[in-house]
Protein backbone atom coordinates (compact mmCIF):
# COMPACT_ATOMS: atom_id res chain seq x y z
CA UNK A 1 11.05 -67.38 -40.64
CA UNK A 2 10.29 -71.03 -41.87
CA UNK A 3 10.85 -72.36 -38.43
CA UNK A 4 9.16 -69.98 -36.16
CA UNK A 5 6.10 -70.17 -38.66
CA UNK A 6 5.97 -73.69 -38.48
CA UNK A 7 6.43 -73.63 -34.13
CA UNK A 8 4.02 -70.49 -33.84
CA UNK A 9 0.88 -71.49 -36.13
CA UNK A 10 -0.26 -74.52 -33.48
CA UNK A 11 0.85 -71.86 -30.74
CA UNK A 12 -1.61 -69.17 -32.05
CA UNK A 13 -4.12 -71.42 -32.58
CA UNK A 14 -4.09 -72.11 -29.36
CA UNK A 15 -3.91 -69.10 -27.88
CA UNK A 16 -7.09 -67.75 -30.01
CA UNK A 17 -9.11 -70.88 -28.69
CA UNK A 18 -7.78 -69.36 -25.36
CA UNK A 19 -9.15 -66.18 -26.49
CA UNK A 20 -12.45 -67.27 -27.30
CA UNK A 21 -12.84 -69.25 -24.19
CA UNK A 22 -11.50 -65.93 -21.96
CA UNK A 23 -14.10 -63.71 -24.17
CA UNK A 24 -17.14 -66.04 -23.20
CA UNK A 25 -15.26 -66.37 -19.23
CA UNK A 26 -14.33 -62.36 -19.47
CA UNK A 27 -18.32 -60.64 -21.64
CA UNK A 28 -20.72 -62.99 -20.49
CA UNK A 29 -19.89 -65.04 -17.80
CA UNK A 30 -18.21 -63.23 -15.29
CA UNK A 31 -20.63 -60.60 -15.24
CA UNK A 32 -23.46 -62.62 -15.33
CA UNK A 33 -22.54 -64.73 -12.44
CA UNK A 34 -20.86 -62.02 -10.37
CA UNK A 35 -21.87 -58.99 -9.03
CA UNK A 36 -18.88 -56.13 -10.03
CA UNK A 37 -17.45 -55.96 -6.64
CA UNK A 38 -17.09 -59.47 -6.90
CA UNK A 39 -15.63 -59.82 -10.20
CA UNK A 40 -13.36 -57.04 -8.99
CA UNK A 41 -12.17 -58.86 -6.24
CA UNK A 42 -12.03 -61.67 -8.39
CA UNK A 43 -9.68 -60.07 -10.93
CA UNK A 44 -7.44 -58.30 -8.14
CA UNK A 45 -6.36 -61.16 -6.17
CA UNK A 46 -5.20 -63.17 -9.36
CA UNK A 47 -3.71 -60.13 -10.58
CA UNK A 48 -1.38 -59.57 -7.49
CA UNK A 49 -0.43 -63.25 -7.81
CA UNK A 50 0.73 -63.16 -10.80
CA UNK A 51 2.44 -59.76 -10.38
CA UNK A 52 4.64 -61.86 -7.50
CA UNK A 53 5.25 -64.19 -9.79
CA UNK A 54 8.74 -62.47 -11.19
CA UNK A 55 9.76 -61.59 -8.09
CA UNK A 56 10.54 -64.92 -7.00
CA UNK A 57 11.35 -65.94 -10.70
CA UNK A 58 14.97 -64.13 -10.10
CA UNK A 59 14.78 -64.16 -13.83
CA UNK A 60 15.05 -67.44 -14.16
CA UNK A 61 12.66 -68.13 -17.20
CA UNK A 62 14.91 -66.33 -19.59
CA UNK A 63 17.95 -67.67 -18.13
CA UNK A 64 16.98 -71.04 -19.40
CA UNK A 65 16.19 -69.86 -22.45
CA UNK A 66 19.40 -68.33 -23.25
CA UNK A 67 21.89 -70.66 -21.70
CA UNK A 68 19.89 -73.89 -22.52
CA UNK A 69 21.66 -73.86 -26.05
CA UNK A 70 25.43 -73.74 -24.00
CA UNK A 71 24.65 -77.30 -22.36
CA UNK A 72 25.47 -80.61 -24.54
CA UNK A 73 24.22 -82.03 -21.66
CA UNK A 74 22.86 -81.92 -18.31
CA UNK A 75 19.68 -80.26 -18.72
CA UNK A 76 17.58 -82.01 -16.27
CA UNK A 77 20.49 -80.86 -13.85
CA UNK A 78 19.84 -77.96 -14.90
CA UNK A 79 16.30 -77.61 -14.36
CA UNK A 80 16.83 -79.10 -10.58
CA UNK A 81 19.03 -75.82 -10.52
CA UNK A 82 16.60 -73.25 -11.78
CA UNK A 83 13.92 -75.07 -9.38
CA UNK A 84 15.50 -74.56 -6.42
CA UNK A 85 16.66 -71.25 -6.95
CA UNK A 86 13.05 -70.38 -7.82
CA UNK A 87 11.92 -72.19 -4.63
CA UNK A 88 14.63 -70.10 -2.78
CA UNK A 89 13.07 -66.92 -4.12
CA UNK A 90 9.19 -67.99 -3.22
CA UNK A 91 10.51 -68.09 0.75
CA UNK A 92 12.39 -64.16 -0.05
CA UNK A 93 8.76 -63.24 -1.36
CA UNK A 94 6.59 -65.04 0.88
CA UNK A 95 8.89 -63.76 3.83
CA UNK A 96 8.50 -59.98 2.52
CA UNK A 97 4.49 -60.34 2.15
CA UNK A 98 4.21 -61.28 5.95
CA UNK A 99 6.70 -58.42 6.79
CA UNK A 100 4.96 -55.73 4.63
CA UNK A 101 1.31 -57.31 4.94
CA UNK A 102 -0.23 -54.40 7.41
CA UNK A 103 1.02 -52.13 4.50
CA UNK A 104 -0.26 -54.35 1.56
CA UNK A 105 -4.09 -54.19 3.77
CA UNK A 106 -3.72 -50.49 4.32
CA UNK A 107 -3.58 -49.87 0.41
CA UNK A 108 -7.30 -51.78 -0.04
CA UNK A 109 -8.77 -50.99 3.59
CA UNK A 110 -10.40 -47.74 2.59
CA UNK A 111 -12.17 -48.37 -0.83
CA UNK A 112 -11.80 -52.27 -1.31
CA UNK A 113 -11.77 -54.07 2.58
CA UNK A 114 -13.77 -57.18 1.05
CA UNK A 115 -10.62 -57.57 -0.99
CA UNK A 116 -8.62 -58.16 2.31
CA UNK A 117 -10.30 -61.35 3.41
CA UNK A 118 -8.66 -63.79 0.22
CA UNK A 119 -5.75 -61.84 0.62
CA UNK A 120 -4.04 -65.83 1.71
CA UNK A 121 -4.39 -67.10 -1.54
CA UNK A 122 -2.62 -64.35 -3.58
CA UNK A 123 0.86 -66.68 -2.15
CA UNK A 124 -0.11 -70.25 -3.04
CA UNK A 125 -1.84 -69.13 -6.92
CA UNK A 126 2.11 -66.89 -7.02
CA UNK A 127 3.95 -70.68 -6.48
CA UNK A 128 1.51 -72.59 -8.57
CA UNK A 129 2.40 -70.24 -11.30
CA UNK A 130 5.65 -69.59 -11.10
CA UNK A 131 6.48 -73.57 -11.03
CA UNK A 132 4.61 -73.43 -14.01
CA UNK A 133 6.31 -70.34 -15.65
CA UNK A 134 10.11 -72.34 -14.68
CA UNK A 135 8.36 -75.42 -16.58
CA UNK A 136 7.52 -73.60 -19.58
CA UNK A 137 10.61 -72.08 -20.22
CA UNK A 138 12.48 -75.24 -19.86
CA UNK A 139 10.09 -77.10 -22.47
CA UNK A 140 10.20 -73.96 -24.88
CA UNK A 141 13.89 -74.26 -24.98
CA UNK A 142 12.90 -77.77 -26.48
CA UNK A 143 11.24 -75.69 -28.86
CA UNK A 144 7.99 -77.79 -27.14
CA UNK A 145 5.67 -74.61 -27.24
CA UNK A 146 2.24 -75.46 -28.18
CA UNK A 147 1.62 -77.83 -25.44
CA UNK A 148 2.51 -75.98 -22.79
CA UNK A 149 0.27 -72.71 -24.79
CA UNK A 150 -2.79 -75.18 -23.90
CA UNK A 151 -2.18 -75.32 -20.24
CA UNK A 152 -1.74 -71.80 -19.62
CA UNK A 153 -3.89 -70.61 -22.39
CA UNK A 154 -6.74 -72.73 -22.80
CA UNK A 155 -7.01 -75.20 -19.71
CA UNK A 156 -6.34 -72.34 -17.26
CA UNK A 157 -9.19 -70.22 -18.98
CA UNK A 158 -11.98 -73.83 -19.30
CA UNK A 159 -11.33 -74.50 -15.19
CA UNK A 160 -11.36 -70.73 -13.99
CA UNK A 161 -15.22 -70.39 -16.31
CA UNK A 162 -16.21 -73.99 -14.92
CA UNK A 163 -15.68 -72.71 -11.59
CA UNK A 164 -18.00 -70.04 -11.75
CA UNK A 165 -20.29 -71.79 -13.14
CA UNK A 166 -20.53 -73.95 -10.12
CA UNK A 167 -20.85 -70.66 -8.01
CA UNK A 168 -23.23 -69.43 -10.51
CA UNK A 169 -25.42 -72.65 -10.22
CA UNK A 170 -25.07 -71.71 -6.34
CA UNK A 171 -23.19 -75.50 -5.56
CA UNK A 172 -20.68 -73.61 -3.79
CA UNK A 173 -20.47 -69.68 -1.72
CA UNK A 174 -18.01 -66.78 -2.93
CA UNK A 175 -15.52 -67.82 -0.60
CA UNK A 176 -15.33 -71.42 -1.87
CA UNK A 177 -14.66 -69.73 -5.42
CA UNK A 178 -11.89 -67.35 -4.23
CA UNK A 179 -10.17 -70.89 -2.55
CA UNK A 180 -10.61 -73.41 -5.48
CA UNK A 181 -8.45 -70.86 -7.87
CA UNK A 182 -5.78 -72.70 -6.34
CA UNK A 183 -6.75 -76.02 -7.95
CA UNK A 184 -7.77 -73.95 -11.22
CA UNK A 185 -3.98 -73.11 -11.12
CA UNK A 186 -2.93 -76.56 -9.85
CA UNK A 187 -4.08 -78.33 -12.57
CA UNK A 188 -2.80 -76.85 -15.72
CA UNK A 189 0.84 -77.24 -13.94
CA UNK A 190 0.04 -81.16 -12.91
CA UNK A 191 -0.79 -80.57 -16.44
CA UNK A 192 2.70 -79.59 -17.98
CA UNK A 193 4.44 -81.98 -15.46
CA UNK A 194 3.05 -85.57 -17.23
CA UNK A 195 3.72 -83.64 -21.13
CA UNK A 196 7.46 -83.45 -19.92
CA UNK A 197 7.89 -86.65 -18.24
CA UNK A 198 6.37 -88.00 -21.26
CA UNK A 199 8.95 -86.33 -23.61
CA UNK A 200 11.45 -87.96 -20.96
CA UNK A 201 13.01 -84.55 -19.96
CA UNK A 202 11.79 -84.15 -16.32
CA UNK A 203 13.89 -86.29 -13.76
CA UNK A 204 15.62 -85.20 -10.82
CA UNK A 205 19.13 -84.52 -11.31
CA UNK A 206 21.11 -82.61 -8.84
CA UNK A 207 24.60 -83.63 -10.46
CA UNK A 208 25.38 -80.13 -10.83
CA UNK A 209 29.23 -80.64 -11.71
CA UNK A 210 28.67 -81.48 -15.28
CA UNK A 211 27.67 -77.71 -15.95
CA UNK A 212 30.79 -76.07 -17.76
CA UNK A 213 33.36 -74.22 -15.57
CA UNK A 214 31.37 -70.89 -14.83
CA UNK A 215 28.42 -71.92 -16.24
CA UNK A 216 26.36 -71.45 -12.75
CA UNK A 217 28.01 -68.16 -11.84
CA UNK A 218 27.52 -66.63 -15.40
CA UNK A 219 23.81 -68.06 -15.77
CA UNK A 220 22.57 -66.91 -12.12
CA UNK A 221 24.26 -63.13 -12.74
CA UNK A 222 22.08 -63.06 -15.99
CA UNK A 223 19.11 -64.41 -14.17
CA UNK A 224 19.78 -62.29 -11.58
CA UNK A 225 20.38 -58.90 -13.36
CA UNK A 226 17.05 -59.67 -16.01
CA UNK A 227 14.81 -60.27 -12.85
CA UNK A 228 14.39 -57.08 -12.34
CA UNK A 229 13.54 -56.10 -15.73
CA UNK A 230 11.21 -59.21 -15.87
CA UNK A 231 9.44 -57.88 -12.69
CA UNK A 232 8.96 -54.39 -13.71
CA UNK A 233 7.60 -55.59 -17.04
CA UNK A 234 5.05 -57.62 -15.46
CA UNK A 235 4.32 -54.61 -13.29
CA UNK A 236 3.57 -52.39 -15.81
CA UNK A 237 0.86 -55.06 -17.12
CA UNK A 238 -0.68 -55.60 -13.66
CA UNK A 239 -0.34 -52.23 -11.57
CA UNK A 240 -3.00 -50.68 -13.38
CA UNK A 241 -5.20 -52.58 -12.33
CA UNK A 242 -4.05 -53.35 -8.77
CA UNK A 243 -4.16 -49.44 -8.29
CA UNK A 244 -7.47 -48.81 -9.95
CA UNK A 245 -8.99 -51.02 -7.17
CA UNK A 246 -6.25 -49.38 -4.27
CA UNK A 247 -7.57 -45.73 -5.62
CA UNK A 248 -11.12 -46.15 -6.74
CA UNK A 249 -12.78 -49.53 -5.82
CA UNK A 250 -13.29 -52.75 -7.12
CA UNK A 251 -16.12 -52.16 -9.13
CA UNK A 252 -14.12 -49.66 -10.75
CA UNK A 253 -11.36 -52.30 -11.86
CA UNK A 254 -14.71 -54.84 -12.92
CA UNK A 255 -15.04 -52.17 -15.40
CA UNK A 256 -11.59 -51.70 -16.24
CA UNK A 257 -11.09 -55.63 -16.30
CA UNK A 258 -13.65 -56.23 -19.41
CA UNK A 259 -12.24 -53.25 -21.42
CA UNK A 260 -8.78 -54.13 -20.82
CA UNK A 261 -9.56 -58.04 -21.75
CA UNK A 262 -10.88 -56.74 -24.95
CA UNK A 263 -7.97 -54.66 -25.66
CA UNK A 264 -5.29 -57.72 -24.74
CA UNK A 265 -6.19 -60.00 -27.65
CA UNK A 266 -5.00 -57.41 -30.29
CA UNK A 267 -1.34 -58.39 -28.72
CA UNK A 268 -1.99 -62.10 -28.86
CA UNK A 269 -0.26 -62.65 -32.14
CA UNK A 270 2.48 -61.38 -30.67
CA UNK A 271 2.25 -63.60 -27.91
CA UNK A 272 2.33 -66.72 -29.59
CA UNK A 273 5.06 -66.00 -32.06
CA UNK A 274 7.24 -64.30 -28.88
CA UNK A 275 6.88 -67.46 -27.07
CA UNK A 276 8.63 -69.28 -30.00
CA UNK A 277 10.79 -66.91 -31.42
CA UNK A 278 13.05 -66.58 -28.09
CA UNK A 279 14.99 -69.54 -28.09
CA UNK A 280 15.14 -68.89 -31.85
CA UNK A 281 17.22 -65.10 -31.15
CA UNK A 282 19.02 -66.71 -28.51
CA UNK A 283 20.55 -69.06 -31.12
CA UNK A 284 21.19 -66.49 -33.35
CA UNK A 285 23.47 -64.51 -30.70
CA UNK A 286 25.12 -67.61 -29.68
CA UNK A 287 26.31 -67.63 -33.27
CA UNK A 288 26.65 -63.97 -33.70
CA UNK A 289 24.24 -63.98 -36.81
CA UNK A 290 22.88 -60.17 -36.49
CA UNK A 291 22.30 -59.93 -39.45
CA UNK A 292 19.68 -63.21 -39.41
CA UNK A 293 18.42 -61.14 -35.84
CA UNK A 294 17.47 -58.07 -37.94
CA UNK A 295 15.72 -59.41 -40.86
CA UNK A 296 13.88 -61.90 -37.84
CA UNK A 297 13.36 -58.40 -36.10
CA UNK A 298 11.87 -56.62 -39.54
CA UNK A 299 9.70 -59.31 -40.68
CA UNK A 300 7.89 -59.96 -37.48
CA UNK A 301 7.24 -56.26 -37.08
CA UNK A 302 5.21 -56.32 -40.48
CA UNK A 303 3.55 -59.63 -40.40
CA UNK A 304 2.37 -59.26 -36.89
CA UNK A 305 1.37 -55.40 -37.38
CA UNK A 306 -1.17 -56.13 -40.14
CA UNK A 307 -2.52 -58.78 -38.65
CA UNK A 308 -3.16 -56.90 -35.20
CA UNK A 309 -4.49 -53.76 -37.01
CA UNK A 310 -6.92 -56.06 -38.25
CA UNK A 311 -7.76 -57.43 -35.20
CA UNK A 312 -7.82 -53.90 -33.38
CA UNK A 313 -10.22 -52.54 -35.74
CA UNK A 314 -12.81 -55.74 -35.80
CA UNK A 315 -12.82 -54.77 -32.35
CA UNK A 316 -13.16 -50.96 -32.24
CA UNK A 317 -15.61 -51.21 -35.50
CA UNK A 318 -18.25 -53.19 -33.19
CA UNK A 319 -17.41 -52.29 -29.74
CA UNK A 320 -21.01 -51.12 -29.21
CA UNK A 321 -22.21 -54.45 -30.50
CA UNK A 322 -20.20 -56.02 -28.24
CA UNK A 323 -21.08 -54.24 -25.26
CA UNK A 324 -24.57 -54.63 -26.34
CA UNK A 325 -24.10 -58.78 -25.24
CA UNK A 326 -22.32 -58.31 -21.99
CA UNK A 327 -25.00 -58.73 -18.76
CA UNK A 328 -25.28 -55.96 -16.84
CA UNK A 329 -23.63 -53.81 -19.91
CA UNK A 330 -25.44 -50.11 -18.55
CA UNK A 331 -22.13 -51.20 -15.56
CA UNK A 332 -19.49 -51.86 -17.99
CA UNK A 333 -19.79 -49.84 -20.99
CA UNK A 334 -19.02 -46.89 -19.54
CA UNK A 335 -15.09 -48.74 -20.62
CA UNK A 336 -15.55 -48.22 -23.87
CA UNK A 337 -12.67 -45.66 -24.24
CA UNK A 338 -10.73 -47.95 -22.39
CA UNK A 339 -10.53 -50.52 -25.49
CA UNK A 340 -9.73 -47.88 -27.69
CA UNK A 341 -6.43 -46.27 -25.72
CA UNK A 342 -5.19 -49.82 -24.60
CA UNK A 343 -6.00 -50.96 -27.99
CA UNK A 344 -3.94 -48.41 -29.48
CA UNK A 345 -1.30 -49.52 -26.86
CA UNK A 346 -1.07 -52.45 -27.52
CA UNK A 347 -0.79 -51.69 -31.79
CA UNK A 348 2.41 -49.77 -30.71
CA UNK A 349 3.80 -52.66 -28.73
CA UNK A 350 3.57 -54.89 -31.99
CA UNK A 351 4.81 -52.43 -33.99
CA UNK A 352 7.91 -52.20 -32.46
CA UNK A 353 7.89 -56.07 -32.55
CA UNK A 354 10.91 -58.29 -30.67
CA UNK A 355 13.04 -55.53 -28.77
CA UNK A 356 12.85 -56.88 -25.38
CA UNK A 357 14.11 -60.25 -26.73
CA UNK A 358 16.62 -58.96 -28.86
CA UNK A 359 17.74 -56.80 -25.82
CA UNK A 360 17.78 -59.52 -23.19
CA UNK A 361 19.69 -62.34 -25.34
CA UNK A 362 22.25 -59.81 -26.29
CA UNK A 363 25.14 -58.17 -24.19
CA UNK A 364 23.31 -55.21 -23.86
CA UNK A 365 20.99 -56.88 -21.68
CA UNK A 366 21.27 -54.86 -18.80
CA UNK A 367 20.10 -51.73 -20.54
CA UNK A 368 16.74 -53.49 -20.82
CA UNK A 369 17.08 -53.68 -17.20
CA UNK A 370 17.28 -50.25 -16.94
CA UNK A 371 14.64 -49.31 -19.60
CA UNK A 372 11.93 -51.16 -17.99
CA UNK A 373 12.72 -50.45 -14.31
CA UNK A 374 12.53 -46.88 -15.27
CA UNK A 375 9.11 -47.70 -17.13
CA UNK A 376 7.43 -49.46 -14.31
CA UNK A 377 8.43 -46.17 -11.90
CA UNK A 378 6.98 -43.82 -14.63
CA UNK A 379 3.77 -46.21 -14.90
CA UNK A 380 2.88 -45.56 -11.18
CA UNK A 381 3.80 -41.76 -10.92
CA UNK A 382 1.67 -41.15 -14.06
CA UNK A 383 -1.42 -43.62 -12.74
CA UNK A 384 -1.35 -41.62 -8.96
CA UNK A 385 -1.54 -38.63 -11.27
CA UNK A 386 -3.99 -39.25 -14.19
CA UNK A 387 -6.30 -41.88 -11.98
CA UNK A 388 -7.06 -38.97 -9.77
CA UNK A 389 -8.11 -36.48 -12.55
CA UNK A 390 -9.55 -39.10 -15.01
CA UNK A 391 -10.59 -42.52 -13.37
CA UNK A 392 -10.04 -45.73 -15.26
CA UNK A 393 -9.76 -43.60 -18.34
CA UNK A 394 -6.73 -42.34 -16.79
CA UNK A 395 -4.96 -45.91 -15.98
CA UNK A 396 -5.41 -46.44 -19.70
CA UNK A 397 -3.79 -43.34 -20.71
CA UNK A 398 -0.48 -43.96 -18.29
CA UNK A 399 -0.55 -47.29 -19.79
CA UNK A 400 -0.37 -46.54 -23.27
CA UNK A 401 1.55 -43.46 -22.83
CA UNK A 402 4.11 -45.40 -21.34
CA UNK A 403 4.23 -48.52 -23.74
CA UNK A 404 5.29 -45.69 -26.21
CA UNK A 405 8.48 -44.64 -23.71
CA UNK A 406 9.15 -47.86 -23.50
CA UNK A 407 9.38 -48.82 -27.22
CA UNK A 408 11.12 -45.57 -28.68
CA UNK A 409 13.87 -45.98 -25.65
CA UNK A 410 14.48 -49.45 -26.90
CA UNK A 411 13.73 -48.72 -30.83
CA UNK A 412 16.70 -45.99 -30.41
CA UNK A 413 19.12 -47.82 -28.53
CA UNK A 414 18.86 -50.76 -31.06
CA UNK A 415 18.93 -48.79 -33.57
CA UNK A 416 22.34 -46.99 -32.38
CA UNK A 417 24.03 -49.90 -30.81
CA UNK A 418 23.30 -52.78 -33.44
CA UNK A 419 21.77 -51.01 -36.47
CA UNK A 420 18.26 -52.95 -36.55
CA UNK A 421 15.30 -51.33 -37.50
CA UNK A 422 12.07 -53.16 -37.37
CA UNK A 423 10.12 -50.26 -39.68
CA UNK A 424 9.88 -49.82 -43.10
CA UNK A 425 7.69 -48.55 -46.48
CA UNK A 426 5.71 -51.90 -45.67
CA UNK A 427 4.81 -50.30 -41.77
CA UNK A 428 3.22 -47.08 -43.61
CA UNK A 429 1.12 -48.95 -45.71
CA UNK A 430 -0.40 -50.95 -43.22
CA UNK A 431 -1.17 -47.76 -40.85
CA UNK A 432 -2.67 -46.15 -43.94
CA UNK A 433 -4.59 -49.59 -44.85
CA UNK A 434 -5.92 -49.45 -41.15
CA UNK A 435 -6.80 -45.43 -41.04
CA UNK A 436 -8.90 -45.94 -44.76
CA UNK A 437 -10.54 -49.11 -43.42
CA UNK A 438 -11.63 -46.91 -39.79
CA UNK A 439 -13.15 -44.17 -41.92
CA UNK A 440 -15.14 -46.81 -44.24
CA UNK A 441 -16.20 -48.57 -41.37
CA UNK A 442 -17.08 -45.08 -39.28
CA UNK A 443 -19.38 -43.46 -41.96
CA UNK A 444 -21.50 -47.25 -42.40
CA UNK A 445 -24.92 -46.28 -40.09
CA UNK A 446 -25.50 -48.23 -37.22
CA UNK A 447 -28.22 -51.13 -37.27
CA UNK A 448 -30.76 -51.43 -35.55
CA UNK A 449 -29.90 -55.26 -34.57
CA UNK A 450 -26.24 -55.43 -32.82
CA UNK A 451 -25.81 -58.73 -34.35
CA UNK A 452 -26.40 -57.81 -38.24
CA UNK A 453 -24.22 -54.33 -37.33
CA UNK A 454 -21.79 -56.63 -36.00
CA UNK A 455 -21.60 -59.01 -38.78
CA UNK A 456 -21.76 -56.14 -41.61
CA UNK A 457 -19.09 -54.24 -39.99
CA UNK A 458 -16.96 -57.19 -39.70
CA UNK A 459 -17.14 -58.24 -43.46
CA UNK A 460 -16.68 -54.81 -44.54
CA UNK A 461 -13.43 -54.78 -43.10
CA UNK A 462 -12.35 -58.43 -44.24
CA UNK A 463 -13.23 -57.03 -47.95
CA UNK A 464 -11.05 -54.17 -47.71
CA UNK A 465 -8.21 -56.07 -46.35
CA UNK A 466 -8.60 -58.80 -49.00
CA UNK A 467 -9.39 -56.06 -52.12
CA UNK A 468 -6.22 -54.57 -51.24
CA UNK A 469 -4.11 -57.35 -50.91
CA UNK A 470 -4.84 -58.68 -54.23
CA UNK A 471 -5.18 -55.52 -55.64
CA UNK A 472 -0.84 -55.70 -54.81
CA UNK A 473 -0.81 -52.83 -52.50
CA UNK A 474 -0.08 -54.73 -49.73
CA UNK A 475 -1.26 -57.97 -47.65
CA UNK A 476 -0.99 -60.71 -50.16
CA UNK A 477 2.22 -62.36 -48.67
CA UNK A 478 0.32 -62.30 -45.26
CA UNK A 479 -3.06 -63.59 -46.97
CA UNK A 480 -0.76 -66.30 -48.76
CA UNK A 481 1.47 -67.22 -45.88
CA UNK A 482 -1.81 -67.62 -43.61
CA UNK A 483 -3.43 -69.89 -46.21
CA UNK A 484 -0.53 -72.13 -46.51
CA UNK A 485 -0.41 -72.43 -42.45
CA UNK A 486 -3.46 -73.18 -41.91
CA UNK A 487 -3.67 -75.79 -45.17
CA UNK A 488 -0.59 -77.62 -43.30
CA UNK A 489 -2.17 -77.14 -39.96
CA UNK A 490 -5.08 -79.40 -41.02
CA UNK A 491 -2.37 -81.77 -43.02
């Protein structure tokens, strides 16, 4: 995993400077400087952007990831192509949101109407973005990844908390706010446009003959037939939240927001090292190395396991410490069993580490389609009939209830099609590292001051990782490899 170690380690290093930035943005200054309906409506209309976002993708991102590696040449041709198909499906979207808008009002008039007045900029942050998601894909087939990580990651995250700071020092109203997200999103894409003309791989080519015979047919049915499963994936990370504000209100998904932003940098491991290792399993099927695909498949399940269990409990060890430094926290802690199921999601999600790649750079592609399709239905039946009974409690159950369908369908039909199993003796020992290392951490008294609790907690864990690493029970390749990435990191 030489190469995707080497690709990923900038990559996650971005992303966690990402993470820290969102974690001041998402605990301190978002509820400091907005009121919860605010933040709510904040959160929703960026939320049903982005969940738009696929729709007019047509599937496009991984279609340039898989059939990048079939073109000697042409690829600036080819990203002309995937542009102006993805322009083509912005007008399809855009043309259904002004058919369906009474409907799309009706589902926020009753407990979130404040929600319908920025409803106009959910269309222009959906192109911004998904110019920016066709962008990325093309320079990650480069194997360009870190970059274009910053953009979305960290620059996306430093404009959105600058902005409300400026509402917070009162130099501009709410409504001002809700409009200049579409320069917050603007930016990081102008962004992404100068790294690529500097690598001198953006020009405008529109030669499209010197793609190989069938190579447009055969790339736009894949794009085409993986839309759908990109959309419902995306939908099953956004609906929850969409229908918490629909079915409760927005203050509701303010709430729901914070806990679920706590819970989403467990997974961001797996980010980084996803974003890299696609092009990487797209290779490998191009060559037909499964074999290379499973051990790829194993090793990334382990490595990325321990390290999120680690992550999930520094986070569930302190969560009252944290709450303790968000404003407003009598609001927002009332989420705290929100980190915990999502949290727990998410661990499940790593755990079963690169299935959805595997499955959509394979020929068994369309099963994924299928698989998550199915998942996004389930995801809104079971949040209509848990959000009723339990609140936002009951989002976070569907969700996590569901990311477990989702993974054993696509665990199993791996397993029986190809023979690749991501689990082994190593995946027992770190859940039974992570269950001793809750209990130590559970029967430590609370402290008085958050911060010392905090910083106790946090070191207790640390030492039990590292005492049983070197004690050889397991962790010391991880505690090895990560020492040797970050020594070349700062090489």
């Amino acid at each position: 995993m030489g190469k995707v170690a080497s690709q990923s380690i900038q990559t996650t290093l971005f992303s966690y400077l990402g993470v820290v930035i969102g974690y001041f943005n998402v605990l301190w200054l978002y509820p400091y400087a907005l009121e919860a309906a605010q933040l709510g409506t904040f959160r929703t209309i960026q939320d049903l952007a982005l969940l738009f976002v696929p729709f007019a993708q047509l599937g496009l991102g991984h279609g340039i990831t898989r059939y990048f590696p079939k073109l000697k040449a042409g690829h600036s041709a080819f990203l002309s192509f995937s542009l102006l198909l993805a322009s083509a499906g912005f007008v399809l979207v855009s043309f259904l949101f002004f058919v369906f808008k009474e409907e799309i009002i009706g589902l926020f008039s009753a407990n979130s109407p404040e929600l319908i007045n920025y409803l106009w900029i959910v269309l222009l942050i959906t192109f911004l973005a998904l110019a920016n998601s066709i962008l990325d894909a093309y320079s990650r087939s480069f194997l360009k990844v870190a970059i274009p990580t910053f953009f979305r990651e960290v620059l996306l995250r430093l404009l959105t908390g600058l902005w409300v700071i400026c509402f917070l020092m009162k130099w501009i109203n709410f409504d001002w706010m809700m409009a200049g997200l579409i320069a917050v999103y603007g930016i990081p894409l102008l962004g992404i446009l100068v790294y690529l003309s500097w690598l001198k791989v953006l020009k405008v080519d529109l030669n499209w003959r010197s793609f190989p015979k069938g190579f447009r047919s055969s790339f736009l049915k894949f794009s085409l037939i993986t839309f759908l499963a990109t959309a419902a994936s995306t939908l099953i990370m956004k609906i929850d939240s969409i229908m918490v504000s629909s079915m409760v209100n927005l203050e509701a998904n303010a709430i729901y927001t914070i806990a679920f932003s706590m819970a989403l940098v467990i997974e961001m491991p797996r980010r980084a090292i996803s974003q890299v290792v696609m092009p990487v399993v797209a290779d490998h099927f191009s060559k037909n190395n499964l074999v290379e695909i499973n051990r790829l498949y194993k090793e990334v399940s382990t490595r990325q396991f321990y390290i999120c269990v680690l992550l999930f409990l520094g986070i569930w060890a302190n969560i009252d410490s944290i709450y303790h430094f968000i404003p407003n926290r009598e609001i927002y802690e009332s989420g705290k069993w929100i980190v915990f199921i999502i949290g727990l999601g998410k661990l499940i999600d790593v755990a079963f580490s690169i299935n959805s790649e595997i499955l959509v750079f394979s020929k068994y592609y369309r099963f994924n389609l299928v698989a998550t399709i199915a998942m996004s239905i389930l995801i809104i039946l079971m949040n209509y009939w848990l959000i009723p009974i339990y609140g936002i409690e009951g989002a976070a159950i569907a969700s996590a209830l569901v990311m477990l369908a989702f993974n054993a369908v696509k665990f199993l039909f791996l397993k029986i099609r190809l023979n690749f199993n991501p689990f082994s003796v190593d995946t027992v020992k770190i859940i039974g590292l992570g269950l001793f290392a809750l209990i130590m951490t559970s029967i430590l008294p609370m402290m008085e001051n958050p911060l010392i609790d905090l910083t106790i907690r946090s070191i207790l864990i640390l030492g039990i990782f590292w005492l049983i690493a070197v004690s050889g029970f397991y962790g010391k390749a991880e505690l090895n490899w990560i020492k040797e990435k970050i020594k070349k990191s700062g090489s």
